[in-house]
N, C-alpha and C. Protein backbone atom coordinates (compact mmCIF):
# COMPACT_ATOMS: atom_id res chain seq x y z
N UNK A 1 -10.76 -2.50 2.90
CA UNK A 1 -10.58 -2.75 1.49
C UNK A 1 -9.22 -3.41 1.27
N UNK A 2 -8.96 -4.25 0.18
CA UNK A 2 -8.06 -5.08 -0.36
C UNK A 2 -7.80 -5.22 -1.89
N UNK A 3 -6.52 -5.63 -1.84
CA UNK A 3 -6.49 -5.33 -3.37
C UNK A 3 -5.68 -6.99 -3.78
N UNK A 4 -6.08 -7.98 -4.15
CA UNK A 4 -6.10 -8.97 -4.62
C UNK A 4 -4.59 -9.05 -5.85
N UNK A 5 -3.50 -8.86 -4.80
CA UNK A 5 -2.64 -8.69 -6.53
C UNK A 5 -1.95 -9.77 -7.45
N UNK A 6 -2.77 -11.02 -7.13
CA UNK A 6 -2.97 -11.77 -8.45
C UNK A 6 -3.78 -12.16 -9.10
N UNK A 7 -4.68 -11.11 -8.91
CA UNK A 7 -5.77 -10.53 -10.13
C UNK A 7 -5.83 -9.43 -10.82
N UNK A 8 -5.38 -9.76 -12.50
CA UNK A 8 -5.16 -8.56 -12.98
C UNK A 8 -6.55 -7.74 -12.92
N UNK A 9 -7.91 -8.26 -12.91
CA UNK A 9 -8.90 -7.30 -12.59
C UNK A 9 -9.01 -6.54 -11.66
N UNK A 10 -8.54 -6.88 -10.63
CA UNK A 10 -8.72 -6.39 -9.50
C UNK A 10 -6.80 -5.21 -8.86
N UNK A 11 -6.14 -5.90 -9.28
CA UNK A 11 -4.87 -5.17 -9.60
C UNK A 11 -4.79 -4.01 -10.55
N UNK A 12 -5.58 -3.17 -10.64
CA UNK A 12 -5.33 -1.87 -11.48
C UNK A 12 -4.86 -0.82 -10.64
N UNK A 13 -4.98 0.77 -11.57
CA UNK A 13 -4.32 2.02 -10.72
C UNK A 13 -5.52 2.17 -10.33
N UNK A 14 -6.83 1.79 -10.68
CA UNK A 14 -7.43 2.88 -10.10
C UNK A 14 -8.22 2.20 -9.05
N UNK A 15 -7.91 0.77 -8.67
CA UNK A 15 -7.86 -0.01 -7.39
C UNK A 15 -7.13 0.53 -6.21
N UNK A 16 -5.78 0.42 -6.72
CA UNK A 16 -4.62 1.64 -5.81
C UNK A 16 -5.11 2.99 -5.69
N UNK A 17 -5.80 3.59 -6.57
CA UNK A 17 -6.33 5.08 -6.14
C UNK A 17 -7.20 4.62 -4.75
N UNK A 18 -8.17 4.11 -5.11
CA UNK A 18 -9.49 3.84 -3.97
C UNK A 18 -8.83 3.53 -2.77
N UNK A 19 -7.91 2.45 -2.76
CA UNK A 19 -7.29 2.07 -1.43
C UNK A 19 -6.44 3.31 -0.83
N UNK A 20 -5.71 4.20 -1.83
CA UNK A 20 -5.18 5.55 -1.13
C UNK A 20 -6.34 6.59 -0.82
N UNK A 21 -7.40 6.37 -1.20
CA UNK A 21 -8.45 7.46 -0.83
C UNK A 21 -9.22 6.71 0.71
N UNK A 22 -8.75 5.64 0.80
CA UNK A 22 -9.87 4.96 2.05
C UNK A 22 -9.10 5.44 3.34
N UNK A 23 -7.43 5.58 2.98
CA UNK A 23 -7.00 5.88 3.91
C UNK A 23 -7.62 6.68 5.17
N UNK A 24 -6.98 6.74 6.38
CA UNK A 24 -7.31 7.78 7.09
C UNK A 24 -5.94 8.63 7.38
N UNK A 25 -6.17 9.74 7.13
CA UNK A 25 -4.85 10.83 6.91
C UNK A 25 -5.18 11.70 8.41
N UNK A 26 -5.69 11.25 9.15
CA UNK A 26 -5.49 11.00 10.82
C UNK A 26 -4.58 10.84 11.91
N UNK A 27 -3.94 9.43 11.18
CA UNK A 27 -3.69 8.40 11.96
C UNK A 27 -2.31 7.99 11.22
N UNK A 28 -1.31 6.88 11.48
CA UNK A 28 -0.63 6.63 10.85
C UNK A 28 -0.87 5.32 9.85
N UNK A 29 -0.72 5.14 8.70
CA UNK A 29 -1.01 4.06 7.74
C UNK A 29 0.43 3.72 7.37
N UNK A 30 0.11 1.90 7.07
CA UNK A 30 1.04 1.15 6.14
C UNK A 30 0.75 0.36 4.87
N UNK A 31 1.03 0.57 3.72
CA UNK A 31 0.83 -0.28 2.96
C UNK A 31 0.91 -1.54 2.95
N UNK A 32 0.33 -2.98 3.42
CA UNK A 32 0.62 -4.17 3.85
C UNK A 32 0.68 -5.07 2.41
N UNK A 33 0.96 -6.05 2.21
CA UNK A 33 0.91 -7.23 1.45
C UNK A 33 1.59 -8.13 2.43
N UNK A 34 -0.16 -9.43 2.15
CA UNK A 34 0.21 -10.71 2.79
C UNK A 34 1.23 -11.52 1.58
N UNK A 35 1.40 -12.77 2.55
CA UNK A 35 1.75 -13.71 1.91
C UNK A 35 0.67 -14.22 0.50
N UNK A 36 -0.17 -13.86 0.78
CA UNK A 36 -1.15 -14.63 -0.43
C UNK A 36 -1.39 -13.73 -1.35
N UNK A 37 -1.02 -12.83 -1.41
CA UNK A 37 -1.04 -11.61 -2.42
C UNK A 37 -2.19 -10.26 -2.30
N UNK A 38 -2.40 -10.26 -0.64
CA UNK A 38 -3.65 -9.08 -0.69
C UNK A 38 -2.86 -8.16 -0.31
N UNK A 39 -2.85 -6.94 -0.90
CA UNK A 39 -2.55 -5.24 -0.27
C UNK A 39 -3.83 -4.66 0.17
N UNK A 40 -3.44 -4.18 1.30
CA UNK A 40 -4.44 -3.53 2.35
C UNK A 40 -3.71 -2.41 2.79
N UNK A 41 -4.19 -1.66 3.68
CA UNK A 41 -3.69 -0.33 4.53
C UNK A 41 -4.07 -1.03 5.98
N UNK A 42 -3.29 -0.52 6.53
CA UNK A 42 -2.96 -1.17 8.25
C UNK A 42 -3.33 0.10 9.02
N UNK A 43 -3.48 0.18 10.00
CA UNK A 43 -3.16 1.12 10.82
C UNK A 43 -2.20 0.74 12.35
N UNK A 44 -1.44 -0.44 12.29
CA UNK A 44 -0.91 -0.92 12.78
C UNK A 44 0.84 -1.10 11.88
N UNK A 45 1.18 -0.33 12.22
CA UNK A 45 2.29 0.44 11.93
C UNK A 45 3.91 -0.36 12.05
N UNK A 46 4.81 0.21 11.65
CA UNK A 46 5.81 -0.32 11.65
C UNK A 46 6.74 -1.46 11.75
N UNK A 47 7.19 -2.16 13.01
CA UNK A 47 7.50 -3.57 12.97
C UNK A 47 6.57 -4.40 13.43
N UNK A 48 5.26 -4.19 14.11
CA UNK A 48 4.26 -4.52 14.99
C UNK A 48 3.25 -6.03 13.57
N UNK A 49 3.32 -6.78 14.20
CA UNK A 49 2.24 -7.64 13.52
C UNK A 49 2.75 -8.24 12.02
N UNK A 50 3.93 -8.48 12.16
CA UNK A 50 4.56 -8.72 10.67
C UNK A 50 4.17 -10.33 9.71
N UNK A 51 3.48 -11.29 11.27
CA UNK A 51 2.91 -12.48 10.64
C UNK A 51 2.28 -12.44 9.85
N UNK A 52 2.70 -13.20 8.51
CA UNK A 52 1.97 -13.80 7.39
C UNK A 52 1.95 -12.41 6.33
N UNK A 53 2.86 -11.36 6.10
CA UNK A 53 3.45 -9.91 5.66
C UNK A 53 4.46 -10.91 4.53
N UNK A 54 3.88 -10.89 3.34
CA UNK A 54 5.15 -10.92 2.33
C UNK A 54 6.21 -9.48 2.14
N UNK A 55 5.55 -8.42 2.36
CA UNK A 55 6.23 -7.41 2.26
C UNK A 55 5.11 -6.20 3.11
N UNK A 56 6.01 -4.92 3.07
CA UNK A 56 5.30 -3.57 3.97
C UNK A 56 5.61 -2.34 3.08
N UNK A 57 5.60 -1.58 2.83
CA UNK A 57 6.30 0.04 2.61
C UNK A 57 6.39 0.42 3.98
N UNK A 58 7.27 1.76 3.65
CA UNK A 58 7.28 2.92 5.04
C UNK A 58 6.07 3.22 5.59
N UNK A 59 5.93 3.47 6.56
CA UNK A 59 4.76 4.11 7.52
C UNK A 59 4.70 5.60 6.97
N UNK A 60 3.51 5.91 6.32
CA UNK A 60 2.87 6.49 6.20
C UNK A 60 2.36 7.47 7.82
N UNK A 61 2.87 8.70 7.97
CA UNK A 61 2.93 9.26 9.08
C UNK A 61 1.22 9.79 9.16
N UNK A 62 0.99 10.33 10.02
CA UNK A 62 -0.42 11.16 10.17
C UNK A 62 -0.49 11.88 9.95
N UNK A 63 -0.69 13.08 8.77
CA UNK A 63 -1.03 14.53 8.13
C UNK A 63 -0.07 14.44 6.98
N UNK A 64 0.57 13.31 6.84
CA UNK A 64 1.35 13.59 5.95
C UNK A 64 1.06 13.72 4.61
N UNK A 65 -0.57 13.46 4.18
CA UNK A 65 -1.07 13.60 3.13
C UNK A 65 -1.13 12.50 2.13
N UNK A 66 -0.27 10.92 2.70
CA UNK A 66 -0.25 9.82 1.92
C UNK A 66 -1.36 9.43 1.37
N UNK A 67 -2.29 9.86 2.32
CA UNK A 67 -3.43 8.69 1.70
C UNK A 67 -4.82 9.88 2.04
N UNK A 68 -5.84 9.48 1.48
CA UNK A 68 -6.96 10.19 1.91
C UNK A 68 -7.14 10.52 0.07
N UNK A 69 -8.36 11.22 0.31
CA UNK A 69 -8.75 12.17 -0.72
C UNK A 69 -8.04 13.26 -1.98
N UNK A 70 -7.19 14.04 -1.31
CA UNK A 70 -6.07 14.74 -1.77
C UNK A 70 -4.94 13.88 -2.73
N UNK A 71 -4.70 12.71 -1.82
CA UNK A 71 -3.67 11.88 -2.15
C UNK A 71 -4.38 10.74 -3.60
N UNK A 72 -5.21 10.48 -3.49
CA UNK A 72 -5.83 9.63 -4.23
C UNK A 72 -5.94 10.28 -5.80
N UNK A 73 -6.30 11.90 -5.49
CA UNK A 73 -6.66 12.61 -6.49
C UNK A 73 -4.89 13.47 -7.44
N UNK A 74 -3.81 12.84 -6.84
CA UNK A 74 -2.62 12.84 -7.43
C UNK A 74 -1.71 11.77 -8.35
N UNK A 75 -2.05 12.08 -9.23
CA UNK A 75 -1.66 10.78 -10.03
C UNK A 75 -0.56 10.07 -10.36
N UNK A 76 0.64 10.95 -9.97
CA UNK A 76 1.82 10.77 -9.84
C UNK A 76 2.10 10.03 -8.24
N UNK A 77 1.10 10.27 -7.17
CA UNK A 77 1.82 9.05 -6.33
C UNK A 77 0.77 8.12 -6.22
N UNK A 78 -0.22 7.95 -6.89
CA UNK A 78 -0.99 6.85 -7.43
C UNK A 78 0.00 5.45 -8.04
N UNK A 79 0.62 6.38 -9.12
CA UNK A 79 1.41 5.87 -10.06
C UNK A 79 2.78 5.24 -9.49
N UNK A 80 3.53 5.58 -8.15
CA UNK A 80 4.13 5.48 -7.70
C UNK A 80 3.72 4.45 -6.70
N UNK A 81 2.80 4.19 -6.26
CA UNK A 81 2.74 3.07 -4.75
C UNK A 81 1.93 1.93 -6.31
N UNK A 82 0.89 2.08 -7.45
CA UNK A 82 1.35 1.26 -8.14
C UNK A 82 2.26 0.54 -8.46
N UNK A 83 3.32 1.11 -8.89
CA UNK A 83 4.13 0.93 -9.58
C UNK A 83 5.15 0.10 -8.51
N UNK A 84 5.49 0.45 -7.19
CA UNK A 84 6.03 -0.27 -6.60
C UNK A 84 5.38 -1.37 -5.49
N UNK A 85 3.46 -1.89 -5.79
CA UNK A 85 3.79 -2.91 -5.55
C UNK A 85 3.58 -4.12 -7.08
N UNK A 86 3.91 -3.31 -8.10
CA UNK A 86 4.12 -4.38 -9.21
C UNK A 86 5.51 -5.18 -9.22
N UNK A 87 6.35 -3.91 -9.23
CA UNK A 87 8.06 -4.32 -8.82
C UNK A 87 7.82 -5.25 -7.70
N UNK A 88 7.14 -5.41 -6.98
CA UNK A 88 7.50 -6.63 -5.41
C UNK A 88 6.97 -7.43 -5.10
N UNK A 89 5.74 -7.65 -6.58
CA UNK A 89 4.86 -8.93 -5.80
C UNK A 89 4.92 -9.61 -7.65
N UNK A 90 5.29 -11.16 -7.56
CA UNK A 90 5.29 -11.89 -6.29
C UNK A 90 6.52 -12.40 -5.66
N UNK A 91 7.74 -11.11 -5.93
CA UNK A 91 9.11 -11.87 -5.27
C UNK A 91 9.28 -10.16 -4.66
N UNK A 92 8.98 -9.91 -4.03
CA UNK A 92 9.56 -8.83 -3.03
C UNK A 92 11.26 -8.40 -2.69
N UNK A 93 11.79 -7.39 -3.24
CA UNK A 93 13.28 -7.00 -3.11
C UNK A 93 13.48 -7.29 -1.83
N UNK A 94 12.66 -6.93 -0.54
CA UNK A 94 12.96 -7.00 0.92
C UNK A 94 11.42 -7.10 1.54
N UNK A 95 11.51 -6.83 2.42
CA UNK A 95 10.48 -7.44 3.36
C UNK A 95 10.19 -5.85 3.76
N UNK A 96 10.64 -4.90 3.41
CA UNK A 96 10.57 -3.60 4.26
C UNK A 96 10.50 -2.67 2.87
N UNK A 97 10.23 -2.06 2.21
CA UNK A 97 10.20 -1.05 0.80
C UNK A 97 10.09 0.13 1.43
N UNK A 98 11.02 0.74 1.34
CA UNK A 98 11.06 2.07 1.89
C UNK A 98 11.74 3.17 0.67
N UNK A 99 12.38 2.55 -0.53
CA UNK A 99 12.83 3.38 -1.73
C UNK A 99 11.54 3.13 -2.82
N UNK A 100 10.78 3.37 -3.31
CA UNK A 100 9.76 3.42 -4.79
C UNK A 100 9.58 4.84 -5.08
């Protein structure tokens, strides 16, 4: 799944909910955005694969509860990985977002 974020249809919270519920809370996840404006979840982690990455968040550890079901169903960090990739797209503070 992808989230298209220069489409305000497709750019909502409750787009960002679904993509935090697809997660797998397994494994380790990253919040990705390409260059062309898609946010996805990676499971390819940290500095690894950064071609064509307008920006990343922190790695999302494994059990840490970021993403999955639980996480999706919290609206306050719904509201929060919203909210910070509105702040970064389409001019990104850094290439790395690790404060939102």
């Amino acid at each position: 799944m992808h989230i298209d974020l220069n489409d305000p249809a497709q750019f909502t919270l409750e787009a960002v909910r679904q993509l935090v519920r697809a997660g797998n809370g397994a494994v380790h996840n990253q919040l990705r955005v390409t260059r062309a404006g898609l946010a996805y979840l990676s499971t390819v982690v940290g500095g690894a694969d950064l071609d064509g990455l307008a920006f990343r968040l922190e790695t999302w550890a494994a059990g840490s509860g970021c993403v999955g079901e639980q996480a999706a169903a919290d609206d306050a960090w719904v509201q929060q990985i919203f909210e910070a990739l509105r702040r970064n797209w389409p001019t990104p503070s850094s290439d790395f977002i690790d404060m939102y």
